[in-house]
Protein backbone atom coordinates (compact mmCIF):
# COMPACT_ATOMS: atom_id res chain seq x y z
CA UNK A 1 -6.23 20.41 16.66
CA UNK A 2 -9.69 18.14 16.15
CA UNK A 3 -9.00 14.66 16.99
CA UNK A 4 -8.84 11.83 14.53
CA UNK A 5 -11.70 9.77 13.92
CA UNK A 6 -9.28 6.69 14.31
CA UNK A 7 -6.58 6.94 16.13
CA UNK A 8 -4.68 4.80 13.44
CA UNK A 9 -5.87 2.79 10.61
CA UNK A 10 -4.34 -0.51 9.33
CA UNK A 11 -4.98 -1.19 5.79
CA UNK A 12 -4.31 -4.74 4.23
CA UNK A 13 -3.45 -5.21 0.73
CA UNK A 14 -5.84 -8.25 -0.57
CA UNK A 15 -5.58 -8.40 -4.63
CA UNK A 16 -6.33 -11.47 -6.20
CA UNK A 17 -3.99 -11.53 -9.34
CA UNK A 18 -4.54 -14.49 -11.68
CA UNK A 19 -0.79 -16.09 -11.30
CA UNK A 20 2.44 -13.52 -10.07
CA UNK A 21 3.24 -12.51 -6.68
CA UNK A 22 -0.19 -10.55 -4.95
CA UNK A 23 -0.58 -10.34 -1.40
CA UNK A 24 -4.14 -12.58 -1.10
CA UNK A 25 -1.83 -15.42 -2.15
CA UNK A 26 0.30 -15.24 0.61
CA UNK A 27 -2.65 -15.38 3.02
CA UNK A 28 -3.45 -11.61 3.54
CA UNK A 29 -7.63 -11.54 4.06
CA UNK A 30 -6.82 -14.22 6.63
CA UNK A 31 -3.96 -12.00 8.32
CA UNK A 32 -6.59 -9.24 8.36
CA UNK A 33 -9.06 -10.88 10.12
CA UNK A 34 -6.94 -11.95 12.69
CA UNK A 35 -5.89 -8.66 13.26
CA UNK A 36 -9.36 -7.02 13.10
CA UNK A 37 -10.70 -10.06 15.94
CA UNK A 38 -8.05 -9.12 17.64
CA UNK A 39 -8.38 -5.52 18.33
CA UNK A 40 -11.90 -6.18 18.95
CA UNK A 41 -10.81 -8.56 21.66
CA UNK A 42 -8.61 -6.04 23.09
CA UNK A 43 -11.40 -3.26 22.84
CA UNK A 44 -9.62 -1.19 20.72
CA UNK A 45 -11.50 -1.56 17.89
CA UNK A 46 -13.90 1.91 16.54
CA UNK A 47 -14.07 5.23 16.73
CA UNK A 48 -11.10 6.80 18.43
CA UNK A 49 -9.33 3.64 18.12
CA UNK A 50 -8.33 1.39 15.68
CA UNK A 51 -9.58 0.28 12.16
CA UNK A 52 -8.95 -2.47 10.35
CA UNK A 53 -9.83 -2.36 6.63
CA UNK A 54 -8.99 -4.54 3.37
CA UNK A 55 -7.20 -2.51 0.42
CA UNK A 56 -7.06 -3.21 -3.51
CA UNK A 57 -3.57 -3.29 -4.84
CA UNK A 58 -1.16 -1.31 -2.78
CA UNK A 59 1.59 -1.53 -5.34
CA UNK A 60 4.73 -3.03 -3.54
CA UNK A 61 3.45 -6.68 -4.64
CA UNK A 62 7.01 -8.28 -4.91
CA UNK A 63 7.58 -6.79 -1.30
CA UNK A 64 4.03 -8.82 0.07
CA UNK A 65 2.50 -9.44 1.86
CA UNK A 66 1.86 -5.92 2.56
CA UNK A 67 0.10 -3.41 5.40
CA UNK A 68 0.12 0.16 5.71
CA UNK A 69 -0.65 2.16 9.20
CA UNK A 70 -2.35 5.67 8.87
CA UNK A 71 -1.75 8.15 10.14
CA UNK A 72 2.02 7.41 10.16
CA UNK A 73 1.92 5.79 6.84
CA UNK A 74 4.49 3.07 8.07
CA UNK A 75 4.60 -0.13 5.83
CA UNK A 76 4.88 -3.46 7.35
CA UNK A 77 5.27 -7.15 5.57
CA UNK A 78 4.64 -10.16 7.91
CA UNK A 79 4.89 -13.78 7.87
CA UNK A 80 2.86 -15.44 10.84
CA UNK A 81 0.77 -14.21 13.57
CA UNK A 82 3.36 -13.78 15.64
CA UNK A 83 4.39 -11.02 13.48
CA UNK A 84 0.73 -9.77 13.56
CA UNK A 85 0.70 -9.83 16.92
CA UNK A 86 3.78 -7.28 17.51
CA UNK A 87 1.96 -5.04 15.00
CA UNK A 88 -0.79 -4.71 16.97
CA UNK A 89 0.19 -4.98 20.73
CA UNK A 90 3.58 -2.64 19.95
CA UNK A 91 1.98 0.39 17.02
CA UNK A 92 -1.56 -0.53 16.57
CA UNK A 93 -2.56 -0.19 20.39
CA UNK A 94 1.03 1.54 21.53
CA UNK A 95 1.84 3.99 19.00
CA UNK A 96 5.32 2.82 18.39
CA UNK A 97 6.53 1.16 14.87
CA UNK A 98 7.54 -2.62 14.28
CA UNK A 99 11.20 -1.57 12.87
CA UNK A 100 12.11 -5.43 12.24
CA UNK A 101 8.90 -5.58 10.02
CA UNK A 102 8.72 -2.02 8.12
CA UNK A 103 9.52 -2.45 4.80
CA UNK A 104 12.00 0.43 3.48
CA UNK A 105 10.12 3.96 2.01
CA UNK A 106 9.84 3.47 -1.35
């Protein structure tokens, strides 16, 4: 089997709805470049690593704000950057899923 070109791929939701619940309200292009700086201070940012990328509307807006992680296709919400942290120290650099921060399969 080829390897990936990223070993996984976090995608933040950051739609900018008028009024109503959307994830850029609650902070999300922030969250995501905290998480992207710090990847790339870990040097696990790129090719055959990790890649951190903004997303229109991911559709689970009342659940936000949201993050998905490819190739697993787990969905996390978070509140701080401590949350941020665990998402990146525990699946995005060790493979292994935030359960306390997944939100449920839809």
């Amino acid at each position: 089997m080829e390897k990936p070109y990223y070993t996984r791929h976090i995608f933040f939701c950051e739609n900018q709805y008028d009024a109503g619940d959307c994830c850029a309200n609650f902070g999300s292009p922030q969250a995501r470049e905290y998480v992207k700086a710090k990847v790339k201070e870990a040097g696990r940012h790129g090719q055959g690593q990790v890649r951190v990328n903004k997303a229109g509307c991911l559709g689970r807006c009342a659940e936000g704000p949201v993050a998905v992680v490819y190739p697993e296709g787990v969905w996390y919400t978070y509140v701080d950057h401590e949350d941020l942290d665990e998402i990146i120290d525990q699946h995005l650099i060790n493979g292994s899923p935030v359960e306390r921060l997944k939100l449920p399969d839809a």
